[in-house]
PDB file of N, CA and C in Angstrom:
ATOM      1  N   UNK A   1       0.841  -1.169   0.000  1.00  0.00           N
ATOM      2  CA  UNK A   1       0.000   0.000   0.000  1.00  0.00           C
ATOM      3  C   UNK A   1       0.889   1.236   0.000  1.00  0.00           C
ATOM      4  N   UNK A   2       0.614   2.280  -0.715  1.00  0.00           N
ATOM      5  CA  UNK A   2       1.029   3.639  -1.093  1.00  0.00           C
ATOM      6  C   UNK A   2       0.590   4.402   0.310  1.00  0.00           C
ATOM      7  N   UNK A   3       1.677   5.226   0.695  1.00  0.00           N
ATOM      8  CA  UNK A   3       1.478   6.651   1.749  1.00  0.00           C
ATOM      9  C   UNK A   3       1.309   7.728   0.881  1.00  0.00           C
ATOM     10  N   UNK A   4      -0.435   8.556   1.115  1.00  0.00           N
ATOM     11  CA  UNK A   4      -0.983   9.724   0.469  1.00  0.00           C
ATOM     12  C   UNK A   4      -0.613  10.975   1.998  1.00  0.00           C
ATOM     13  N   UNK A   5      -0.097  11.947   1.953  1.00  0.00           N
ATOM     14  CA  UNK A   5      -0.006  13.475   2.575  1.00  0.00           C
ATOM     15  C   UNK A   5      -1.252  14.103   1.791  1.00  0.00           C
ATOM     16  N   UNK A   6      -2.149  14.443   2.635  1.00  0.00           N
ATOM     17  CA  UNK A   6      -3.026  15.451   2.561  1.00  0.00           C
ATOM     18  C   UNK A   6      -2.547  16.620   3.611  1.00  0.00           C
ATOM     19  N   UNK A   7      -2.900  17.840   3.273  1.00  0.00           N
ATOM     20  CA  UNK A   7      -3.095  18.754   4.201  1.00  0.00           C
ATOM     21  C   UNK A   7      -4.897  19.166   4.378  1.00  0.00           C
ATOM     22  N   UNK A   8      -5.088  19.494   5.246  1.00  0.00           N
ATOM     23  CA  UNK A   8      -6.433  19.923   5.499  1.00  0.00           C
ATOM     24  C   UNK A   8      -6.660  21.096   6.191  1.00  0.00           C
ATOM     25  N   UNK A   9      -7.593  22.083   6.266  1.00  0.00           N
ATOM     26  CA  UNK A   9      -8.116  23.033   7.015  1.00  0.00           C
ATOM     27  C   UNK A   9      -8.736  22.428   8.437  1.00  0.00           C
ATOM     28  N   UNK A  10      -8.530  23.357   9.615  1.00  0.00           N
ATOM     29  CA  UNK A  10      -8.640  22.857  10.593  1.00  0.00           C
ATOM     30  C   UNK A  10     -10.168  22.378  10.906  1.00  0.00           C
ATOM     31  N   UNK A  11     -11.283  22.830   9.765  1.00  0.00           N
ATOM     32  CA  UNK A  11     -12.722  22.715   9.887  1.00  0.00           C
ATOM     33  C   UNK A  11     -13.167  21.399   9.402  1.00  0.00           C
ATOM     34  N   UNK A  12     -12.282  20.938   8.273  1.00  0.00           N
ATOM     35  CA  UNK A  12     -12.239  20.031   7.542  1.00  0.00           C
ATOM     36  C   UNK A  12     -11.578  18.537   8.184  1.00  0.00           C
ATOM     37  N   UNK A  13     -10.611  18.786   8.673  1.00  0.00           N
ATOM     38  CA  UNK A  13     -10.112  17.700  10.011  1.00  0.00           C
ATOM     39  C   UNK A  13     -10.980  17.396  10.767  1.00  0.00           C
ATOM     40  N   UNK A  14     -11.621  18.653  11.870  1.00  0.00           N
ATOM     41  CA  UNK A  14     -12.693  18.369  12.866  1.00  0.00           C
ATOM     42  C   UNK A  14     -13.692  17.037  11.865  1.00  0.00           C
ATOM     43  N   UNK A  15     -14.209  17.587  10.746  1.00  0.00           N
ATOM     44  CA  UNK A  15     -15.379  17.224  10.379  1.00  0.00           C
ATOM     45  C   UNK A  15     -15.010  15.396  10.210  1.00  0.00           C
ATOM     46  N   UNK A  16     -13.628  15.475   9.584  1.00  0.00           N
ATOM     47  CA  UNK A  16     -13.008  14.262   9.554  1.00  0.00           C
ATOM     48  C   UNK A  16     -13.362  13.066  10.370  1.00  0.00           C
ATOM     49  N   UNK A  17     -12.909  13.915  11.459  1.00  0.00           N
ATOM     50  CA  UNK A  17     -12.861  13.145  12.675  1.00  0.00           C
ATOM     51  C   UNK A  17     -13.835  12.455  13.275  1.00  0.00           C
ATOM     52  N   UNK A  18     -14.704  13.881  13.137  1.00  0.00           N
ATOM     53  CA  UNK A  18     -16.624  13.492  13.748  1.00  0.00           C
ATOM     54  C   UNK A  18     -16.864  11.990  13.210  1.00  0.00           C
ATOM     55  N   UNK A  19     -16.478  12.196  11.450  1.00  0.00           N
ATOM     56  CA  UNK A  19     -17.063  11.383  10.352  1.00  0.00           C
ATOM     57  C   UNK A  19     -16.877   9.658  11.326  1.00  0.00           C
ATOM     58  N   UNK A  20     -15.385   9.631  11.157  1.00  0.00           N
ATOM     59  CA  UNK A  20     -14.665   8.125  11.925  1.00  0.00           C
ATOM     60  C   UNK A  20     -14.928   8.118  13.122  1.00  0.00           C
ATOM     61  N   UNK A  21     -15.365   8.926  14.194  1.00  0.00           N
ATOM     62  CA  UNK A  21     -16.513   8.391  15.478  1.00  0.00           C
ATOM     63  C   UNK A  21     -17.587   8.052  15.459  1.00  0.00           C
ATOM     64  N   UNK A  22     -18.368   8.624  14.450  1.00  0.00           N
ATOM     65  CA  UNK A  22     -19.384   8.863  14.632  1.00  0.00           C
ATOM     66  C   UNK A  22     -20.235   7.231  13.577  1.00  0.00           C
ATOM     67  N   UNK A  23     -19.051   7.136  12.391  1.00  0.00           N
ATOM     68  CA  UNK A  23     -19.958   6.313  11.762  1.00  0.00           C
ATOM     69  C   UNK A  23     -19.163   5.030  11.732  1.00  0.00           C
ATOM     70  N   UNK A  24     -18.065   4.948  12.675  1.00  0.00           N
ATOM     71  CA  UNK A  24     -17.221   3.519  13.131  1.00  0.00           C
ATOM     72  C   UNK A  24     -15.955   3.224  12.032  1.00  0.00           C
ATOM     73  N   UNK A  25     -15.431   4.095  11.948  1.00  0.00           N
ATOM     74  CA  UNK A  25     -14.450   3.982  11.088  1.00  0.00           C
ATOM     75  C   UNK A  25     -12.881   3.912  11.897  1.00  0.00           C
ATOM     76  N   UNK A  26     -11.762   2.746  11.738  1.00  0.00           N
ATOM     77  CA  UNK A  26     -10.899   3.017  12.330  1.00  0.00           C
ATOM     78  C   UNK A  26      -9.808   3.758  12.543  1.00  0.00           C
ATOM     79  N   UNK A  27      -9.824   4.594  11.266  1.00  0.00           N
ATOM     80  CA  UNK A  27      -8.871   5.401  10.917  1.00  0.00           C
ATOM     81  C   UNK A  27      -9.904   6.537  10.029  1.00  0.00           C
ATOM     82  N   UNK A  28      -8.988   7.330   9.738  1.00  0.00           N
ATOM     83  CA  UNK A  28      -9.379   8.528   8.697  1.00  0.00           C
ATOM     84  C   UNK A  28      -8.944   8.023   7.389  1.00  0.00           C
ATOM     85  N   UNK A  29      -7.765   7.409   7.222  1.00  0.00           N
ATOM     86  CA  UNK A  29      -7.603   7.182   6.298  1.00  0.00           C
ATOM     87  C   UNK A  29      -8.701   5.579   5.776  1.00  0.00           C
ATOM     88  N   UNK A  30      -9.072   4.963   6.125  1.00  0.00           N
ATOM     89  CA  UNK A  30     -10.182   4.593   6.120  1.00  0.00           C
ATOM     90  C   UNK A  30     -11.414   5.216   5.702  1.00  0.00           C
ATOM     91  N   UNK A  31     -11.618   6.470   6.355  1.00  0.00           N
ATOM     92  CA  UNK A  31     -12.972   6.619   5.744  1.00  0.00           C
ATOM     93  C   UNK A  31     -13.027   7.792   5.006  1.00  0.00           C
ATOM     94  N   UNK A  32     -11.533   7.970   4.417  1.00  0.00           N
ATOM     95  CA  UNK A  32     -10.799   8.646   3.093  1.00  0.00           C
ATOM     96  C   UNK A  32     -11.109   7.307   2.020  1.00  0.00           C
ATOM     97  N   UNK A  33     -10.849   6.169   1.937  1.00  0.00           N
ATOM     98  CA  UNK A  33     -10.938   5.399   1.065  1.00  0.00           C
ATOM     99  C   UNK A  33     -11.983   5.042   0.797  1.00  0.00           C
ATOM    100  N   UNK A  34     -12.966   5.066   1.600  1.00  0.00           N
ATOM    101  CA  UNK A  34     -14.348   4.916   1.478  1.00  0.00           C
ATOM    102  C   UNK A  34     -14.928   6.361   0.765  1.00  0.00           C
ATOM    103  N   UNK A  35     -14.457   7.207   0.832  1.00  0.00           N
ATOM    104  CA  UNK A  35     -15.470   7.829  -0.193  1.00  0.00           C
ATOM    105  C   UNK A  35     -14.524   8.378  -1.738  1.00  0.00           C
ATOM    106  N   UNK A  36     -13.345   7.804  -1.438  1.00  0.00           N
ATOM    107  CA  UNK A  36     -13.008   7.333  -3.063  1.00  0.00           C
ATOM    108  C   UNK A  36     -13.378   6.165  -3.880  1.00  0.00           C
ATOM    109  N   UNK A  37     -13.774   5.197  -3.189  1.00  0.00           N
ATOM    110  CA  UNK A  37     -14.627   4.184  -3.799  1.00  0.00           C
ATOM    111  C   UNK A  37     -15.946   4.655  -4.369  1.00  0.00           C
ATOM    112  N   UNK A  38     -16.866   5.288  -3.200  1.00  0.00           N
ATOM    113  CA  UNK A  38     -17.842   5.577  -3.642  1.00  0.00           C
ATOM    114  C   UNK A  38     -17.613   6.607  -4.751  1.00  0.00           C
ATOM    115  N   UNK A  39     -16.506   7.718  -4.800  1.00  0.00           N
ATOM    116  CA  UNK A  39     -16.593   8.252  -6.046  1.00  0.00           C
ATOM    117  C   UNK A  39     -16.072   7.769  -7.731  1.00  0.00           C
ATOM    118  N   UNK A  40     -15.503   7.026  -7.334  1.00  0.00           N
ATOM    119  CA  UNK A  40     -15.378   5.525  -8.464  1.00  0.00           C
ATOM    120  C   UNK A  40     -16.587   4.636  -8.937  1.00  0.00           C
ATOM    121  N   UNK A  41     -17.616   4.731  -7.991  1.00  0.00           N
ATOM    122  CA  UNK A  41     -18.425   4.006  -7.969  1.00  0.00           C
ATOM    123  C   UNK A  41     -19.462   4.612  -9.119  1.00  0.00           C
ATOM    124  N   UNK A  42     -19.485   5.923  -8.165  1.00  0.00           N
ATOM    125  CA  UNK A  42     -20.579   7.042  -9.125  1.00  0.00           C
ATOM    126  C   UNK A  42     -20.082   7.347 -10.787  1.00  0.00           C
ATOM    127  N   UNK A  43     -18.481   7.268 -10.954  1.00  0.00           N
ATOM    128  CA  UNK A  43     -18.234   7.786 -11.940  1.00  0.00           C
ATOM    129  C   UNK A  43     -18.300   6.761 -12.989  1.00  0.00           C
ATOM    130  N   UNK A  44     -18.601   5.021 -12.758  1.00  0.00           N
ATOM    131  CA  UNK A  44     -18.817   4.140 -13.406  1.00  0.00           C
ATOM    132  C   UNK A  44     -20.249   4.121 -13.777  1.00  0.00           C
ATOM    133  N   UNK A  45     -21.191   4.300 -12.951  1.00  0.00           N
ATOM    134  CA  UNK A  45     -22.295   4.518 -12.676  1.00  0.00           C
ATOM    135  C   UNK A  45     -22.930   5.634 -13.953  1.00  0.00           C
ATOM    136  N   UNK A  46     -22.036   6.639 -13.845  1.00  0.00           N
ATOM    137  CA  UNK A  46     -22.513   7.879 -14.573  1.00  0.00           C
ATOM    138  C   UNK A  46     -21.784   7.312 -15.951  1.00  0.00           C
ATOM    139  N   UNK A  47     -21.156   6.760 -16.325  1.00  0.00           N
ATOM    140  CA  UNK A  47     -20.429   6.336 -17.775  1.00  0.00           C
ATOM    141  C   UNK A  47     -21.588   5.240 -18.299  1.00  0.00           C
ATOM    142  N   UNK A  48     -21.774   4.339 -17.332  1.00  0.00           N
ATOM    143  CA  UNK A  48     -23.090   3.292 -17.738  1.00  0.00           C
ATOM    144  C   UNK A  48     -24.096   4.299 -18.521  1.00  0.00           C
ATOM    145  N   UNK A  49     -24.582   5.012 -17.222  1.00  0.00           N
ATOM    146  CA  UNK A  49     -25.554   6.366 -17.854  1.00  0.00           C
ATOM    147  C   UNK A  49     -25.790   7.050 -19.109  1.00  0.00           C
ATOM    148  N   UNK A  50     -24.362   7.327 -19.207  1.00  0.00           N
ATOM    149  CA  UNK A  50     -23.997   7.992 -20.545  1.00  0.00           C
ATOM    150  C   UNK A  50     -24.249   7.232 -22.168  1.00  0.00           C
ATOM    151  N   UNK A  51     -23.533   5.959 -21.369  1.00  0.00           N
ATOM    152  CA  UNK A  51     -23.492   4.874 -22.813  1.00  0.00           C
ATOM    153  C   UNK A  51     -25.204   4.557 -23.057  1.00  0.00           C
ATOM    154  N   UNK A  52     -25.837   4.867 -22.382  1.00  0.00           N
ATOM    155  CA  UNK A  52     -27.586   3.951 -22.192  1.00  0.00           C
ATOM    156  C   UNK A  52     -27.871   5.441 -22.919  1.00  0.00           C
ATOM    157  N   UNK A  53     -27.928   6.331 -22.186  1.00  0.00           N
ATOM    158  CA  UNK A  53     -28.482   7.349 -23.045  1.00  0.00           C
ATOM    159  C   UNK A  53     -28.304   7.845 -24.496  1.00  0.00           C
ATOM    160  N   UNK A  54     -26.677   7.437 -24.809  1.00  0.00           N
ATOM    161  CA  UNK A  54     -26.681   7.643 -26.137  1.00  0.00           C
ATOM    162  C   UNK A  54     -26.448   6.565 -26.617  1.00  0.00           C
ATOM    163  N   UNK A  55     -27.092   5.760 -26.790  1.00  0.00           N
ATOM    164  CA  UNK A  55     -27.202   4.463 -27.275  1.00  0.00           C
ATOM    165  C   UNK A  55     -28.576   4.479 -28.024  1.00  0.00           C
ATOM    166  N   UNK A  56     -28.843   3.446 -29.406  1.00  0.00           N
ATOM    167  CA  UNK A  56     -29.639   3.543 -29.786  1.00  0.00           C
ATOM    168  C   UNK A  56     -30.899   3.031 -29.222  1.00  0.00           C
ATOM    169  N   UNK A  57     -31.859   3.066 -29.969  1.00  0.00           N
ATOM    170  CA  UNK A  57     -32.793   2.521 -29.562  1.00  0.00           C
ATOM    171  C   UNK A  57     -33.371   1.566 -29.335  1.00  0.00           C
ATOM    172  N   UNK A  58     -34.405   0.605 -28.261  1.00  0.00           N
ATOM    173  CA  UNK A  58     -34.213  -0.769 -28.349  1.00  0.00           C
ATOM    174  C   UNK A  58     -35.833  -1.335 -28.382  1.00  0.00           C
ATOM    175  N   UNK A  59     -35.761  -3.021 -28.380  1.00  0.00           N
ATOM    176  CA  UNK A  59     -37.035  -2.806 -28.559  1.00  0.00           C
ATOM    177  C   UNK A  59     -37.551  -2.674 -27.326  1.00  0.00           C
ATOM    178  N   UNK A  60     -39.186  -2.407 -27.367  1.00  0.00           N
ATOM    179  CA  UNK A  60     -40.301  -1.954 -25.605  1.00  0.00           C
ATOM    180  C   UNK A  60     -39.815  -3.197 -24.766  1.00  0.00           C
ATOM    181  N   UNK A  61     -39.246  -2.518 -23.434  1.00  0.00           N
ATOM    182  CA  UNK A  61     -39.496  -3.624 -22.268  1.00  0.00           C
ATOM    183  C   UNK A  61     -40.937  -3.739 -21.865  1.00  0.00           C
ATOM    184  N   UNK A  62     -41.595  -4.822 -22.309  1.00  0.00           N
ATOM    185  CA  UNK A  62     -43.016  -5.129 -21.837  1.00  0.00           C
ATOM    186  C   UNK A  62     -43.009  -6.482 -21.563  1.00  0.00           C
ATOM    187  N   UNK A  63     -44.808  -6.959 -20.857  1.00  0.00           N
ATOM    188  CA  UNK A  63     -44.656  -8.070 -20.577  1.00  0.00           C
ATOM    189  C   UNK A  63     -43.705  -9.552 -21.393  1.00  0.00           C
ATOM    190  N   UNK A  64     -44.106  -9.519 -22.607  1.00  0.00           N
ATOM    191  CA  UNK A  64     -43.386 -10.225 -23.683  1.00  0.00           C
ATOM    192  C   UNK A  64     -42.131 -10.331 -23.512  1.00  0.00           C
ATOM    193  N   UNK A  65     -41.252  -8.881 -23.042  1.00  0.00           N
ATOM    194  CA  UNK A  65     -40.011  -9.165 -23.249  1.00  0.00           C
ATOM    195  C   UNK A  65     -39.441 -10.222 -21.537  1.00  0.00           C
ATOM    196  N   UNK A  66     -39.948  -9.276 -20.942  1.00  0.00           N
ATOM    197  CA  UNK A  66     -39.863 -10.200 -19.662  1.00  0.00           C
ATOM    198  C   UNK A  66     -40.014 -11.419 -19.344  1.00  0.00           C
ATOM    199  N   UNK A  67     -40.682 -12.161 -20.320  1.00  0.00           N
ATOM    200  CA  UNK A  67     -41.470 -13.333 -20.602  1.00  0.00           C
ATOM    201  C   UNK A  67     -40.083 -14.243 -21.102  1.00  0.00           C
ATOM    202  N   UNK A  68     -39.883 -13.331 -22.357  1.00  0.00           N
ATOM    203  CA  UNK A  68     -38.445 -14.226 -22.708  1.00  0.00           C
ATOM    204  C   UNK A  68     -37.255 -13.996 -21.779  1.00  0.00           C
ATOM    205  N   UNK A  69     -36.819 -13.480 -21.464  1.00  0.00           N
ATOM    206  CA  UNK A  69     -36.009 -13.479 -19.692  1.00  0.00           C
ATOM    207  C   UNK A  69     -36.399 -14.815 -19.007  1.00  0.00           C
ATOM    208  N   UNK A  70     -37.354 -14.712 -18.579  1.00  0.00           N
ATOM    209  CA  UNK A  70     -37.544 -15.490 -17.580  1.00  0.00           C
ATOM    210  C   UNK A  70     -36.891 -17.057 -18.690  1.00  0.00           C
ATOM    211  N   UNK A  71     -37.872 -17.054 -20.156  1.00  0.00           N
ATOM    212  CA  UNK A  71     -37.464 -18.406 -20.354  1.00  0.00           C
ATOM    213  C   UNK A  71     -36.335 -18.852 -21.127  1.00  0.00           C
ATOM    214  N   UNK A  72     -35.269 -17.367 -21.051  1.00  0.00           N
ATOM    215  CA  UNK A  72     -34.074 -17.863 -21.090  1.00  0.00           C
ATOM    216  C   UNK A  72     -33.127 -17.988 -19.957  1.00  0.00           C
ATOM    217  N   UNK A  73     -33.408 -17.366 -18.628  1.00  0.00           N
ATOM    218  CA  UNK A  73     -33.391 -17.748 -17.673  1.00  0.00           C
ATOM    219  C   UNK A  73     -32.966 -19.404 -17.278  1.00  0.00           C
ATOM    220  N   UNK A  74     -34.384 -20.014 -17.473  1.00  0.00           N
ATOM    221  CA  UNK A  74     -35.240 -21.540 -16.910  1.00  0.00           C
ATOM    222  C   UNK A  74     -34.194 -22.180 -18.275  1.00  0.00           C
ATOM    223  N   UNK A  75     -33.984 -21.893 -19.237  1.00  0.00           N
ATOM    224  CA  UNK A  75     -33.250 -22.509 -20.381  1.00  0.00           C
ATOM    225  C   UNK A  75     -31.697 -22.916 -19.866  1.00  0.00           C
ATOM    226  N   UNK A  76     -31.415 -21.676 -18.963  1.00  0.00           N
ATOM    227  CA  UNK A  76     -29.729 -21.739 -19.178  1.00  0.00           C
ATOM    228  C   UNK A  76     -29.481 -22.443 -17.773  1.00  0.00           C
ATOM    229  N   UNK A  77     -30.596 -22.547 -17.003  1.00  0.00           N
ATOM    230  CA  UNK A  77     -30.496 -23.707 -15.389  1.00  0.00           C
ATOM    231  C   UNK A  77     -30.509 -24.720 -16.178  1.00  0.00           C
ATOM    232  N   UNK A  78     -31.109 -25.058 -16.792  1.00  0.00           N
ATOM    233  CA  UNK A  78     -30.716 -26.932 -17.259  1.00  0.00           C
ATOM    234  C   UNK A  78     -29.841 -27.294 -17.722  1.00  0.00           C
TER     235      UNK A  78
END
Protein backbone atom coordinates (compact mmCIF):
# COMPACT_ATOMS: atom_id res chain seq x y z
CA UNK A 1 0.00 0.00 0.00
CA UNK A 2 1.03 3.64 -1.09
CA UNK A 3 1.48 6.65 1.75
CA UNK A 4 -0.98 9.72 0.47
CA UNK A 5 -0.01 13.48 2.58
CA UNK A 6 -3.03 15.45 2.56
CA UNK A 7 -3.09 18.75 4.20
CA UNK A 8 -6.43 19.92 5.50
CA UNK A 9 -8.12 23.03 7.02
CA UNK A 10 -8.64 22.86 10.59
CA UNK A 11 -12.72 22.71 9.89
CA UNK A 12 -12.24 20.03 7.54
CA UNK A 13 -10.11 17.70 10.01
CA UNK A 14 -12.69 18.37 12.87
CA UNK A 15 -15.38 17.22 10.38
CA UNK A 16 -13.01 14.26 9.55
CA UNK A 17 -12.86 13.15 12.67
CA UNK A 18 -16.62 13.49 13.75
CA UNK A 19 -17.06 11.38 10.35
CA UNK A 20 -14.66 8.12 11.92
CA UNK A 21 -16.51 8.39 15.48
CA UNK A 22 -19.38 8.86 14.63
CA UNK A 23 -19.96 6.31 11.76
CA UNK A 24 -17.22 3.52 13.13
CA UNK A 25 -14.45 3.98 11.09
CA UNK A 26 -10.90 3.02 12.33
CA UNK A 27 -8.87 5.40 10.92
CA UNK A 28 -9.38 8.53 8.70
CA UNK A 29 -7.60 7.18 6.30
CA UNK A 30 -10.18 4.59 6.12
CA UNK A 31 -12.97 6.62 5.74
CA UNK A 32 -10.80 8.65 3.09
CA UNK A 33 -10.94 5.40 1.07
CA UNK A 34 -14.35 4.92 1.48
CA UNK A 35 -15.47 7.83 -0.19
CA UNK A 36 -13.01 7.33 -3.06
CA UNK A 37 -14.63 4.18 -3.80
CA UNK A 38 -17.84 5.58 -3.64
CA UNK A 39 -16.59 8.25 -6.05
CA UNK A 40 -15.38 5.53 -8.46
CA UNK A 41 -18.43 4.01 -7.97
CA UNK A 42 -20.58 7.04 -9.12
CA UNK A 43 -18.23 7.79 -11.94
CA UNK A 44 -18.82 4.14 -13.41
CA UNK A 45 -22.30 4.52 -12.68
CA UNK A 46 -22.51 7.88 -14.57
CA UNK A 47 -20.43 6.34 -17.77
CA UNK A 48 -23.09 3.29 -17.74
CA UNK A 49 -25.55 6.37 -17.85
CA UNK A 50 -24.00 7.99 -20.54
CA UNK A 51 -23.49 4.87 -22.81
CA UNK A 52 -27.59 3.95 -22.19
CA UNK A 53 -28.48 7.35 -23.05
CA UNK A 54 -26.68 7.64 -26.14
CA UNK A 55 -27.20 4.46 -27.27
CA UNK A 56 -29.64 3.54 -29.79
CA UNK A 57 -32.79 2.52 -29.56
CA UNK A 58 -34.21 -0.77 -28.35
CA UNK A 59 -37.04 -2.81 -28.56
CA UNK A 60 -40.30 -1.95 -25.60
CA UNK A 61 -39.50 -3.62 -22.27
CA UNK A 62 -43.02 -5.13 -21.84
CA UNK A 63 -44.66 -8.07 -20.58
CA UNK A 64 -43.39 -10.23 -23.68
CA UNK A 65 -40.01 -9.17 -23.25
CA UNK A 66 -39.86 -10.20 -19.66
CA UNK A 67 -41.47 -13.33 -20.60
CA UNK A 68 -38.45 -14.23 -22.71
CA UNK A 69 -36.01 -13.48 -19.69
CA UNK A 70 -37.54 -15.49 -17.58
CA UNK A 71 -37.46 -18.41 -20.35
CA UNK A 72 -34.07 -17.86 -21.09
CA UNK A 73 -33.39 -17.75 -17.67
CA UNK A 74 -35.24 -21.54 -16.91
CA UNK A 75 -33.25 -22.51 -20.38
CA UNK A 76 -29.73 -21.74 -19.18
CA UNK A 77 -30.50 -23.71 -15.39
CA UNK A 78 -30.72 -26.93 -17.26
Amino acid sequence: MTTMNISLPDTLKMFVDEQVNERGYGTSSEYVRELIRRDQHRQQLRTLLMEGATSGPTAPVDGDYFESLRTRVRNAAK
